[in-house]
Protein backbone atom coordinates (compact mmCIF):
# COMPACT_ATOMS: atom_id res chain seq x y z
CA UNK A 1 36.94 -21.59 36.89
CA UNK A 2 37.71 -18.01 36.26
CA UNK A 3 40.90 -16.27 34.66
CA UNK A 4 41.75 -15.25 38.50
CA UNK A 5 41.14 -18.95 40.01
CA UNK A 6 43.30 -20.79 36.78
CA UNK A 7 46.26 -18.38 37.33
CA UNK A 8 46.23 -19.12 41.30
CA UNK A 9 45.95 -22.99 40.89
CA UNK A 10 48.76 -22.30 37.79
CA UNK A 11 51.48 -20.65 40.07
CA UNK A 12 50.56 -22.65 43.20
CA UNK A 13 50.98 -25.88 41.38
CA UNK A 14 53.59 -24.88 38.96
CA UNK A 15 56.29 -27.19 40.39
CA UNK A 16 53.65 -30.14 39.58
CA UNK A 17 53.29 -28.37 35.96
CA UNK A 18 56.79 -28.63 35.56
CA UNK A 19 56.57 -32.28 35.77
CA UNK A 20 53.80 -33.01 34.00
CA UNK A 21 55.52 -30.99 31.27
CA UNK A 22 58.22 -33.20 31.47
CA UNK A 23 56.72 -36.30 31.21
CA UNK A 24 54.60 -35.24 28.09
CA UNK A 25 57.93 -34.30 26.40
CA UNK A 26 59.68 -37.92 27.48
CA UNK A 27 57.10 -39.84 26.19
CA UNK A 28 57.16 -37.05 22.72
CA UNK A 29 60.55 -38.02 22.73
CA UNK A 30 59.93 -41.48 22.96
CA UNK A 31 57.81 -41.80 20.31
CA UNK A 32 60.32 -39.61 17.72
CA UNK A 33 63.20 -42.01 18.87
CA UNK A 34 65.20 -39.57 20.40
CA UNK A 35 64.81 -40.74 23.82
CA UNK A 36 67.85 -42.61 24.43
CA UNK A 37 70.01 -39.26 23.74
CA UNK A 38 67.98 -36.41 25.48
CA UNK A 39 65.59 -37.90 27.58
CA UNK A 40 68.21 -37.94 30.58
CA UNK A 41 68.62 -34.08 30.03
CA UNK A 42 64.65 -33.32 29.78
CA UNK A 43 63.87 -35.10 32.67
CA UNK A 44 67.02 -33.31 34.82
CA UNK A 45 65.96 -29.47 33.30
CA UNK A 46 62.64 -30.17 34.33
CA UNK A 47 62.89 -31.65 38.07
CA UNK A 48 66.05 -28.62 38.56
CA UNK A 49 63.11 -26.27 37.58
CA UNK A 50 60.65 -27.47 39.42
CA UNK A 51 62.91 -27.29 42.76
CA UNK A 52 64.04 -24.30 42.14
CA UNK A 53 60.55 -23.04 41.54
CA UNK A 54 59.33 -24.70 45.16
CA UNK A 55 62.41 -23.32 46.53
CA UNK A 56 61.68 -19.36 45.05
CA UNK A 57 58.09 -19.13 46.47
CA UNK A 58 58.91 -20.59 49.89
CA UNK A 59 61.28 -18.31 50.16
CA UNK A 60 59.23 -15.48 49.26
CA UNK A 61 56.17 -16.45 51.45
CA UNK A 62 54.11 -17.71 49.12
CA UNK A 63 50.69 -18.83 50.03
CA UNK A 64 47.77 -19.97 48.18
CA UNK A 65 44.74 -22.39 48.21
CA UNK A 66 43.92 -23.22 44.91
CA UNK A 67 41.53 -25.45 45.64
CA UNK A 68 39.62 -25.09 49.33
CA UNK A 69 40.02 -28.29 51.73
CA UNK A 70 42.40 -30.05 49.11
CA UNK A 71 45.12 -28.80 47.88
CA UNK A 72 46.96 -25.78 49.42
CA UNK A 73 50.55 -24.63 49.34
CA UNK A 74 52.61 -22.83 51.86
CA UNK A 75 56.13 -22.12 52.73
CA UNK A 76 56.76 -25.25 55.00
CA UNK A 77 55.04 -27.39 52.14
CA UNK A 78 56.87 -25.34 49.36
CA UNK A 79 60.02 -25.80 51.12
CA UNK A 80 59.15 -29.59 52.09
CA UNK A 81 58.74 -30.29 47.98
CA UNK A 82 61.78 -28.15 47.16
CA UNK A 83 63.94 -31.07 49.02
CA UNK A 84 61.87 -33.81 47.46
CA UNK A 85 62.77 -32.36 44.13
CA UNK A 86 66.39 -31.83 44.94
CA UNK A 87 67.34 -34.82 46.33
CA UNK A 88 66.11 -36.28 43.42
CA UNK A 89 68.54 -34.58 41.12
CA UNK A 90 71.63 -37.27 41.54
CA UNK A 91 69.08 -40.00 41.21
CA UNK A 92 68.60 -39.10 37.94
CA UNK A 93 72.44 -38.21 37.37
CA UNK A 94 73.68 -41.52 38.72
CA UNK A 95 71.04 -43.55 36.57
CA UNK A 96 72.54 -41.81 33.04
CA UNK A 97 74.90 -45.00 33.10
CA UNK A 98 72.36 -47.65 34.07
CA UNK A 99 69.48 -46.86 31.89
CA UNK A 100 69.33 -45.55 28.15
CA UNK A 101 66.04 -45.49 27.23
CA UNK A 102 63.36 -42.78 28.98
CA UNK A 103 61.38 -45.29 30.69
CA UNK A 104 62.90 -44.29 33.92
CA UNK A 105 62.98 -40.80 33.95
CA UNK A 106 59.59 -40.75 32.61
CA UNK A 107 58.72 -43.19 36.01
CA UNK A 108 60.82 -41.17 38.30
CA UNK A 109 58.83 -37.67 37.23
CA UNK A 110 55.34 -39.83 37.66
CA UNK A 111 56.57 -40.73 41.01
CA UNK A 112 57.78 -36.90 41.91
CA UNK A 113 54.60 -35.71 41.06
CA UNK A 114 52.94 -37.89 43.96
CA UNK A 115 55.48 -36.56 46.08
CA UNK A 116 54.71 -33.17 45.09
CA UNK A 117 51.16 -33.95 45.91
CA UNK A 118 51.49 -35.12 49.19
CA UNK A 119 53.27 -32.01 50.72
CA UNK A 120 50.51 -30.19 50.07
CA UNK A 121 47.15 -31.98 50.55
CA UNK A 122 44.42 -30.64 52.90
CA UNK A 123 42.38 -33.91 52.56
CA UNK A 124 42.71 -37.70 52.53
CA UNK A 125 41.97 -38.17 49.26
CA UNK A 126 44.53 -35.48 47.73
CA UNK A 127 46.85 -37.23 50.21
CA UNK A 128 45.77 -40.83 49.00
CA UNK A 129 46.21 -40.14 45.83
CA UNK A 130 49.99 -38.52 45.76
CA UNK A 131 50.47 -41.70 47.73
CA UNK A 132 49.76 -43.84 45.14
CA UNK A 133 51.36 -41.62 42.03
CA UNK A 134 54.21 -41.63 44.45
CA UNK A 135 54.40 -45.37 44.84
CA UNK A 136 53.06 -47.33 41.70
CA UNK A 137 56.08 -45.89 39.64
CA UNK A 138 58.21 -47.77 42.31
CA UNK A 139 57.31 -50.87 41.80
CA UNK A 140 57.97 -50.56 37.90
CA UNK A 141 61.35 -49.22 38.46
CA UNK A 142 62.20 -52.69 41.36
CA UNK A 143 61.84 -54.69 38.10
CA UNK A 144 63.28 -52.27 34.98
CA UNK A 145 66.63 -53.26 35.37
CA UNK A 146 66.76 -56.77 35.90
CA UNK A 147 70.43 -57.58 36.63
CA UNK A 148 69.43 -60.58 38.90
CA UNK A 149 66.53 -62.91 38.50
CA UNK A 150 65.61 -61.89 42.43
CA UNK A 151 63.89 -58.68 40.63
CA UNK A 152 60.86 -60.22 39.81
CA UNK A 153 60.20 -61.28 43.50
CA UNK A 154 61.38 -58.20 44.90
CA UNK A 155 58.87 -56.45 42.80
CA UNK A 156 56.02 -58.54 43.92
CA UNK A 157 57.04 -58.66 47.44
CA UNK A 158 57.41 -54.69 47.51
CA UNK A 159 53.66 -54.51 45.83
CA UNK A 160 52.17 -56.41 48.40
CA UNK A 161 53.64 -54.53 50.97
CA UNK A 162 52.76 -51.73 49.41
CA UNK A 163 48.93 -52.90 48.75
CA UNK A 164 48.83 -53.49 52.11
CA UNK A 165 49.53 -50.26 53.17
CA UNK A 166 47.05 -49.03 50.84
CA UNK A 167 44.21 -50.83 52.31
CA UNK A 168 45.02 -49.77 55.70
CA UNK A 169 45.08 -46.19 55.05
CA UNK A 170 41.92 -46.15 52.62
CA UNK A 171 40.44 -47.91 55.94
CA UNK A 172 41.49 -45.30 58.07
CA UNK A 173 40.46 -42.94 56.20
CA UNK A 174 36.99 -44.23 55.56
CA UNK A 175 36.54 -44.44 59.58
CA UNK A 176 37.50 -41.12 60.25
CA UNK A 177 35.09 -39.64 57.87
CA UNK A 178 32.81 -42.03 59.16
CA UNK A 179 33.65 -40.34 62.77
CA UNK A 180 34.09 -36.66 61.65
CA UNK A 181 31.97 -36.34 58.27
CA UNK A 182 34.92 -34.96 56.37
CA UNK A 183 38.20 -36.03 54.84
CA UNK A 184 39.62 -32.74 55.70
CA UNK A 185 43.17 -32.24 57.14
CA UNK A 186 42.92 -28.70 57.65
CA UNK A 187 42.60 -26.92 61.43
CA UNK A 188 39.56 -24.92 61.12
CA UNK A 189 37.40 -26.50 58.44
CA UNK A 190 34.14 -27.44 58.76
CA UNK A 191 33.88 -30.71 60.68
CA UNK A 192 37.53 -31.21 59.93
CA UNK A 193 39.94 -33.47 61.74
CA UNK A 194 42.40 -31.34 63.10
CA UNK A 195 45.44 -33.40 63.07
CA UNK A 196 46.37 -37.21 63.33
CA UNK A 197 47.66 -36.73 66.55
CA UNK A 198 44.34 -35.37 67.56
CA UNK A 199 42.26 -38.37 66.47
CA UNK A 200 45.02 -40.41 68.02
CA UNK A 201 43.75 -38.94 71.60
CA UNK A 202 39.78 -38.92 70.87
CA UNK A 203 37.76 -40.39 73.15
CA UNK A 204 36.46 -41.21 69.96
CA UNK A 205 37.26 -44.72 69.30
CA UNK A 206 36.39 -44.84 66.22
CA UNK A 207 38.80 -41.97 64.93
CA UNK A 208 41.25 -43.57 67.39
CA UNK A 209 41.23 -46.40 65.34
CA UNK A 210 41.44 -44.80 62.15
CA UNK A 211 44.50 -42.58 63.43
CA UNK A 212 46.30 -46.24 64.01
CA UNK A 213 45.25 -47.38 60.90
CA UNK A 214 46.77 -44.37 58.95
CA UNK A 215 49.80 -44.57 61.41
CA UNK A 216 50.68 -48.08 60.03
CA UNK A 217 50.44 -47.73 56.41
CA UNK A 218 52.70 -44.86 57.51
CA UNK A 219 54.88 -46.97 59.09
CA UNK A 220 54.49 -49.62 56.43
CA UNK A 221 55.57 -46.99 53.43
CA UNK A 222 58.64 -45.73 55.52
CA UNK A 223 59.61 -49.47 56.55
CA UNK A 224 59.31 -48.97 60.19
CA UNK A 225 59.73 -52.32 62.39
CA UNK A 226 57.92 -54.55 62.05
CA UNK A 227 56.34 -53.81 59.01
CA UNK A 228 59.90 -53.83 57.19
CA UNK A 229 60.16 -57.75 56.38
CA UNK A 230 60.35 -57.40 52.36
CA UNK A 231 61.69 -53.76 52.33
CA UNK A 232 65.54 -54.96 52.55
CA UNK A 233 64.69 -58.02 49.56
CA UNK A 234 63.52 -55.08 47.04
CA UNK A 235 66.75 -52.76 47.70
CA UNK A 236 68.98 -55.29 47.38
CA UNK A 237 67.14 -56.87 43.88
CA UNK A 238 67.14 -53.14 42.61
CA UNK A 239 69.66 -51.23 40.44
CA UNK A 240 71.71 -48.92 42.38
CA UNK A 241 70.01 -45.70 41.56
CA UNK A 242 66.46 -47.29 42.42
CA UNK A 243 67.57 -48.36 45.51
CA UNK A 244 68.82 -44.56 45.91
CA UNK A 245 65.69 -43.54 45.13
CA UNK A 246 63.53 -45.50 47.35
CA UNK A 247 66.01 -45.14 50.42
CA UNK A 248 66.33 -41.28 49.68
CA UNK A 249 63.31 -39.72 48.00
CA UNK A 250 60.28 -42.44 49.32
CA UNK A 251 61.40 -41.89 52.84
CA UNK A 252 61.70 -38.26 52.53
CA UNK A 253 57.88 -37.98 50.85
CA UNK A 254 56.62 -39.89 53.18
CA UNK A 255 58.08 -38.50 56.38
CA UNK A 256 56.80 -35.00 55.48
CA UNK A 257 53.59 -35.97 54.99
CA UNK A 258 53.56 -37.29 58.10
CA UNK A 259 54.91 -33.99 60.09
CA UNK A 260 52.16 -32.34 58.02
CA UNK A 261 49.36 -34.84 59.41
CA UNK A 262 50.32 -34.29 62.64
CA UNK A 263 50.22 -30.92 62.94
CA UNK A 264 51.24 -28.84 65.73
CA UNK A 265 49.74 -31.65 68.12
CA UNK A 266 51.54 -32.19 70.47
CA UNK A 267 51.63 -36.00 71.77
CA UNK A 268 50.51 -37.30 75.26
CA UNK A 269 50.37 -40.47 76.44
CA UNK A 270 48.60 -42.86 75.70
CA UNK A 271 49.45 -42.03 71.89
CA UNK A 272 52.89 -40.57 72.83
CA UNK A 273 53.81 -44.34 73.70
CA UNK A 274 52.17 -45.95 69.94
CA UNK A 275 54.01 -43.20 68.39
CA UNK A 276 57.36 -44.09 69.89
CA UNK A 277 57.96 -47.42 70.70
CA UNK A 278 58.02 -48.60 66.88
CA UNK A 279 60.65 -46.62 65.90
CA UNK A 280 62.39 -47.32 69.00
CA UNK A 281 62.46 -50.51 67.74
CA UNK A 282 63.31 -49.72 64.09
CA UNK A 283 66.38 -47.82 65.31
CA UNK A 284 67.47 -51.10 67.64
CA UNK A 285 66.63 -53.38 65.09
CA UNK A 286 67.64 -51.68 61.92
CA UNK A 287 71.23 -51.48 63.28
CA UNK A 288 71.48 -54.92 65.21
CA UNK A 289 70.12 -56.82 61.75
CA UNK A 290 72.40 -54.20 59.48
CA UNK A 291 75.63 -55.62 61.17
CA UNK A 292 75.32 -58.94 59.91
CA UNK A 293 74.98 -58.40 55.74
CA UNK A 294 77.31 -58.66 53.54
CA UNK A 295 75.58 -57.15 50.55
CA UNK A 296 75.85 -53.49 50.78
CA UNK A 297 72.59 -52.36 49.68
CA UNK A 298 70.98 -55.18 52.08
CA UNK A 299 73.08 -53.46 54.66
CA UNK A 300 71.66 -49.58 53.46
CA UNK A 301 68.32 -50.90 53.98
CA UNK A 302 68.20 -52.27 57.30
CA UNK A 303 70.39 -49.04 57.65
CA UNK A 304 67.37 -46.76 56.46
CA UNK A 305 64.80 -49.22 58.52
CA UNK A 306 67.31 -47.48 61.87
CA UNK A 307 66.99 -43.64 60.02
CA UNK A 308 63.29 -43.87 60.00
CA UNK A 309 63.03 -44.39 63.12
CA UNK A 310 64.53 -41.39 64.63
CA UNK A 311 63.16 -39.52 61.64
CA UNK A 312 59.42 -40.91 63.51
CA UNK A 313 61.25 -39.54 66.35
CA UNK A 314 61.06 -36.29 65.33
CA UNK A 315 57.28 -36.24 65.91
CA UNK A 316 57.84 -36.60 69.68
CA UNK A 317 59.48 -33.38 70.08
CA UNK A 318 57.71 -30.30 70.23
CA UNK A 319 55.56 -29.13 67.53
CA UNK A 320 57.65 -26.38 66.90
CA UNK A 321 60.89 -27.75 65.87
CA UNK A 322 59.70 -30.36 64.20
CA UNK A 323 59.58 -29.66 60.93
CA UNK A 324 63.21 -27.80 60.92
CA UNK A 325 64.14 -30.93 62.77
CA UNK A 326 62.71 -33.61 60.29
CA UNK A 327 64.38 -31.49 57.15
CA UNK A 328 67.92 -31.21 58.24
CA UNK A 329 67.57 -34.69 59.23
CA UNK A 330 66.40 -35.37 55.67
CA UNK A 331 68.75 -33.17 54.24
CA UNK A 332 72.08 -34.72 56.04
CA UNK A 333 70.60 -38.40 55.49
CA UNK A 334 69.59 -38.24 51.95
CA UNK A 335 72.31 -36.41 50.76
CA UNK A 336 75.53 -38.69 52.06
CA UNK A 337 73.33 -41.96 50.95
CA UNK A 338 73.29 -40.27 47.79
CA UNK A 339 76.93 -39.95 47.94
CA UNK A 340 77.33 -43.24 48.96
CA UNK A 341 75.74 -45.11 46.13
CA UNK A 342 76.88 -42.40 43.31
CA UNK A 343 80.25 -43.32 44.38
CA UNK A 344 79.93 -46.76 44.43
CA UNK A 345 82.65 -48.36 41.49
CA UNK A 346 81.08 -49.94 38.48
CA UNK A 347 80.81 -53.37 37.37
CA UNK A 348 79.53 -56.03 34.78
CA UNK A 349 77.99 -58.10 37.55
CA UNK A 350 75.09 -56.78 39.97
CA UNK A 351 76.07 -59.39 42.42
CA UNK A 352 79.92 -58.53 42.92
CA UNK A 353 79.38 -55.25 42.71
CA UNK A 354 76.88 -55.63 46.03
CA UNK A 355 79.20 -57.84 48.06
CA UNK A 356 81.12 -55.54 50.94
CA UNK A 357 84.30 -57.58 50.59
CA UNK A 358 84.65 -55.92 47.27
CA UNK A 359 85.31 -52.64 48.97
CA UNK A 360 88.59 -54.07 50.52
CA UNK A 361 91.30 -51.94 49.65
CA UNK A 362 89.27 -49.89 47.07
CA UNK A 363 91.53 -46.94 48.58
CA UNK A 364 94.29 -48.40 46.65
CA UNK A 365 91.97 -48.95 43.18
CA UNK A 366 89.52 -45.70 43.63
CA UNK A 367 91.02 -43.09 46.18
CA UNK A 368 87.93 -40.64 44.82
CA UNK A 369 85.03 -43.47 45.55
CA UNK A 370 86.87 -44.39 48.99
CA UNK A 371 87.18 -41.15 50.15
CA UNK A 372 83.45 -40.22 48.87
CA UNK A 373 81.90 -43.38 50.70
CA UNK A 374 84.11 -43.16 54.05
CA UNK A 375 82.92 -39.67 54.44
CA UNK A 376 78.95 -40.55 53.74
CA UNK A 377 79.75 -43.79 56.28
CA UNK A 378 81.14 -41.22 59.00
CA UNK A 379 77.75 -39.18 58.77
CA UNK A 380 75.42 -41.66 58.40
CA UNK A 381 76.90 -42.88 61.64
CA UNK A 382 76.87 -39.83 63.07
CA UNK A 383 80.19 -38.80 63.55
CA UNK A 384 80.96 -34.88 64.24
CA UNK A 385 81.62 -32.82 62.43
CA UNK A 386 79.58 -34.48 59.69
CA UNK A 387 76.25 -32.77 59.19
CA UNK A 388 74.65 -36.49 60.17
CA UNK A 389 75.48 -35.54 64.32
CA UNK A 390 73.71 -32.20 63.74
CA UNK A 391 70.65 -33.90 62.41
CA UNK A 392 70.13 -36.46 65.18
CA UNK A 393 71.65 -33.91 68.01
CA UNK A 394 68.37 -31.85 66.96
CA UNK A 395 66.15 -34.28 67.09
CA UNK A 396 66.82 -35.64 70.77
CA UNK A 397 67.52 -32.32 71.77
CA UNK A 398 64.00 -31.71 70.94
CA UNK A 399 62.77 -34.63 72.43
CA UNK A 400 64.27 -34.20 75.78
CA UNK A 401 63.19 -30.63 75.50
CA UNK A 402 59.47 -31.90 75.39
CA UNK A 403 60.33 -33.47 78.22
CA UNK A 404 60.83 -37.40 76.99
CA UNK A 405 64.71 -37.81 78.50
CA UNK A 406 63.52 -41.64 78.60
CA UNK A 407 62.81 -42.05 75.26
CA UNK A 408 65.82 -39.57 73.94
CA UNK A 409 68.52 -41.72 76.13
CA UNK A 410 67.37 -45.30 74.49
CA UNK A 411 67.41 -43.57 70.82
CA UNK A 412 70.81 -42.03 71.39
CA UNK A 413 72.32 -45.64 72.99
CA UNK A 414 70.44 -47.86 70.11
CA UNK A 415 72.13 -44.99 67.81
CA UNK A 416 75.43 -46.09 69.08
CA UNK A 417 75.28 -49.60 67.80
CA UNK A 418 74.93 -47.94 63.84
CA UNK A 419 78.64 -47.34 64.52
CA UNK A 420 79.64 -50.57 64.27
CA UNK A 421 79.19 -51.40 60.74
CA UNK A 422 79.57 -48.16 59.12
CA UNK A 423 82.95 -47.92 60.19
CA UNK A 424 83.56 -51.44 59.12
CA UNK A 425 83.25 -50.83 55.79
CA UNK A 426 85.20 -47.55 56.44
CA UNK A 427 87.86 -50.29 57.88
CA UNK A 428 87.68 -52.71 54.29
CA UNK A 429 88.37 -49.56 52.05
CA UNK A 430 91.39 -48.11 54.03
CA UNK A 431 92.87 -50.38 56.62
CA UNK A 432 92.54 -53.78 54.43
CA UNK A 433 94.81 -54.43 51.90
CA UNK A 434 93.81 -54.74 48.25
CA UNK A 435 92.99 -58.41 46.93
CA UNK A 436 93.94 -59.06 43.77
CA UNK A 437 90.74 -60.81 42.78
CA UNK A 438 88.50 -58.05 43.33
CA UNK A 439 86.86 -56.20 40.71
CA UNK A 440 88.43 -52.97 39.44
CA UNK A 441 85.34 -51.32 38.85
CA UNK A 442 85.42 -47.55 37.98
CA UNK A 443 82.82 -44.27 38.71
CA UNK A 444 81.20 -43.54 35.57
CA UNK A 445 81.52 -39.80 34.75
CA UNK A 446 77.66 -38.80 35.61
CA UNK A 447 78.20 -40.59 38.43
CA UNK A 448 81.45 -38.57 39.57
CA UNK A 449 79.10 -35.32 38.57
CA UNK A 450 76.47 -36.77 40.98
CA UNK A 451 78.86 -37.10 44.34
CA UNK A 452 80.51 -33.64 43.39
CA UNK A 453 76.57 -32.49 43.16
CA UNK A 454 76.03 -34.16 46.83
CA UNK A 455 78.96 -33.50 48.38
CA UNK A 456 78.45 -29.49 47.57
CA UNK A 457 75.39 -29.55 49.63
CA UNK A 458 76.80 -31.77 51.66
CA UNK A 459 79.33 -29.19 52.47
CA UNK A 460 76.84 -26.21 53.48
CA UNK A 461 75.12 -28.34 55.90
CA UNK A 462 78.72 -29.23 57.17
CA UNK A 463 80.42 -25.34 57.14
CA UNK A 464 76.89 -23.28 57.63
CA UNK A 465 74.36 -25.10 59.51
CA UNK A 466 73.27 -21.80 61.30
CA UNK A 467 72.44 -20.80 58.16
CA UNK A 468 70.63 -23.48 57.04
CA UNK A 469 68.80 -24.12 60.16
CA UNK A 470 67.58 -20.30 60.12
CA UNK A 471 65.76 -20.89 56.27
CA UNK A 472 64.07 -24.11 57.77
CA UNK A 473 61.58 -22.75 59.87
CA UNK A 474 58.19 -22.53 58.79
């Protein structure tokens, strides 16, 4: 590799370098025992960096293939990571009161890195392996905190799920270079399979097959019905800002690799049917099953089982909104469940702090965390104005526009019954009065910096979504 090729794989990757660098200086720290006071701050400094690097250079245009038919960076992937990376941010602020030591920062920039990876791989095995940095971190961080002796399980069960999903895509994968001779993603290369949605319409059945293959472990990563079984039993085991992070920054990964597999195919039936029905079903489901819990991050995960399914949905539209489509969506989503969880009240016991009925009255104990978690319920269900309307208004809207009014009409009505349950906890904080055996918990102070950090983007989506929507195209 020449002086030329190093600097061009240097500044296209330099988000990734970013994180690398902070992991190296987590574990340093580690190993001086000084990672209990700074490692918090390294690991935030490094991850602001490295999304406000991915943010500069798509902003500027930046292009660049470092290295041909696997790894490649453009604006729409730039941009893609720059989220990743931000919506990490309050992760890490929120977890400054559950964790001391730098075992989970150092994790959480391990698993950013796969992320990182994934937006921009040209090839199956760049792609395969981002999935994996992305995911084996998780499964370590289900267990670090062990408040409840469900962790262990939910660890195991969330491995296996996730082992599963590995083995289906390596199997896809291995059948569509059996079909094309390359693991290419690229349009254009050699022998290269031009998109997912492609290979899902081949006459080919063996691609076919492969395209379903990678479709479920897909749909298997982002907890799409029915592939969701052990998803809600792992948020529920995890600490708070785990859960966060595998409702939030998993989903959002995963998703845009997805929008970047398909391409700008645009679906037909047969495949338009596979592609659709699923998270039809996730969004019916996900809301029908979320109704009944009465632990709140149980409820948050059949809730994010309903968003990934019209996130999915987003891949039915036309090829040309989708990725503005599936990043507002993203955006709005990630950034009130965020809120939600940062604002949640502390207190000594996992298990009380979980139960709903402790939010009765919190109005009267924590006006701040009320008002922060009634606003992120009112998007999350979305209620306009709240930047959670815009995000699924442009997704139908793009469906029906692709000419799927069928599809958009049964998303939008199994939308409605999401309603139900966010504003009944809306109803426990404000309308019920305050019982006086319920915990008085209180929002930590890097917790308090987290919402303020949420609600701030929050409130650009809200007051300039023109705006937004204009530096989201591709």
């Amino acid at each position: 590799m020449n002086a030329a090729t190093a600097g061009l794989a240097f500044t296209a990757m330099l988000p990734e370098h970013l994180l690398l660098l902070g992991m190296v200086l987590l574990v340093g720290l580690e190993i001086a025992g000084r990672g209990r006071r700074l490692s918090g701050t390294v690991a935030l400094a490094c991850v602001g960096a490295a999304a406000a690097t991915a943010a500069s250079l798509a902003l500027q245009g930046y292009s660049a293939t470092p290295f041909a038919g696997h790894f490649s960076v453009a604006p729409a992937a730039l941009l893609g990571q720059a989220v990743v990376l931000a919506l990490a941010l309050p992760v890490l602020l929120m977890a400054r009161g559950e964790f001391t030591g730098g075992e989970f920062p150092a994790l959480l920039l391990a698993s950013l890195y796969g992320a990182g990876l994934m937006q921009s791989a040209d090839s199956f095995l760049t792609l395969f392996l981002g999935l994996e940095i992305l995911s084996l971190p998780v499964y370590v961080l289900v267990l670090l905190a062990y408040r409840r002796p469900q962790c262990a399980e939910a660890a195991l069960k969330y491995l296996v799920l996730g082992g599963a999903a590995t083995a289906m895509f390596l199997m896809g994968a291995s059948l569509l270079y059996g079909s094309a001779g390359s693991l290419g993603l690229t349009p254009g290369q050699a022998l290269g399979i031009p998109s997912l949605g492609t290979a899902l319409g081949s006459g080919d059945s063996m691609a076919r097959a492969a395209a379903v293959l990678i479709l479920v472990a897909l749909f298997m990563k982002a907890a799409i019905v029915p592939f969701h079984s052990w998803a809600p039993d792992a948020y529920e085991a995890a600490s708070v800002p785990v859960t966060a992070y595998m409702a939030v920054v998993v989903k959002a990964a995963v998703l845009l690799a997805a929008v970047r597999l398909f391409g700008a195919t645009e679906l037909v039936t047969p495949t338009f049917d596979l592609v659709a029905v699923l998270p039809l079903l996730s969004i019916v489901w996900g809301n029908l099953a979320a109704m009944r819990q009465t632990s709140l991050r149980r409820m948050v995960a059949y809730s994010s089982i309903a968003h990934a399914g019209y996130l999915f949905y987003a891949l039915l539209g036309a090829p040309a909104g989708r990725l503005q489509a599936t990043v507002f969506y993203l955006l709005a989503y990630g950034l009130f469940n965020l809120l939600l969880f940062a604002a949640l009240p502390a207190a000594g016991d996992d298990r009380e702090r979980d139960r709903l009925p402790q939010l009765q009255g919190l109005f009267q104990r924590s006006p701040f965390a009320a008002l922060m978690i009634g606003m992120a319920m009112l998007s999350l269900a979305g209620i306009p104005p709240f930047p959670g309307f815009v995000g699924k208004f442009l997704i139908f809207k793009n469906v029906i526009a692709a000419g799927h009014t069928g599809y958009a009409v049964l998303g939008l009505l199994g939308s409605y019954l999401g309603i139900y349950f966010y504003l009944r906890v809306t109803q426990l904080m404000f309308m019920s009065p305050d019982s006086p055996g319920q915990v008085a918990g209180t929002v930590t102070v890097s917790a308090r910096v987290a919402s303020l950090v949420c609600m701030a983007g929050a409130l650009l989506l809200l007051i300039f979504p023109g705006w937004m929507l204009g530096h989201l195209l591709p």
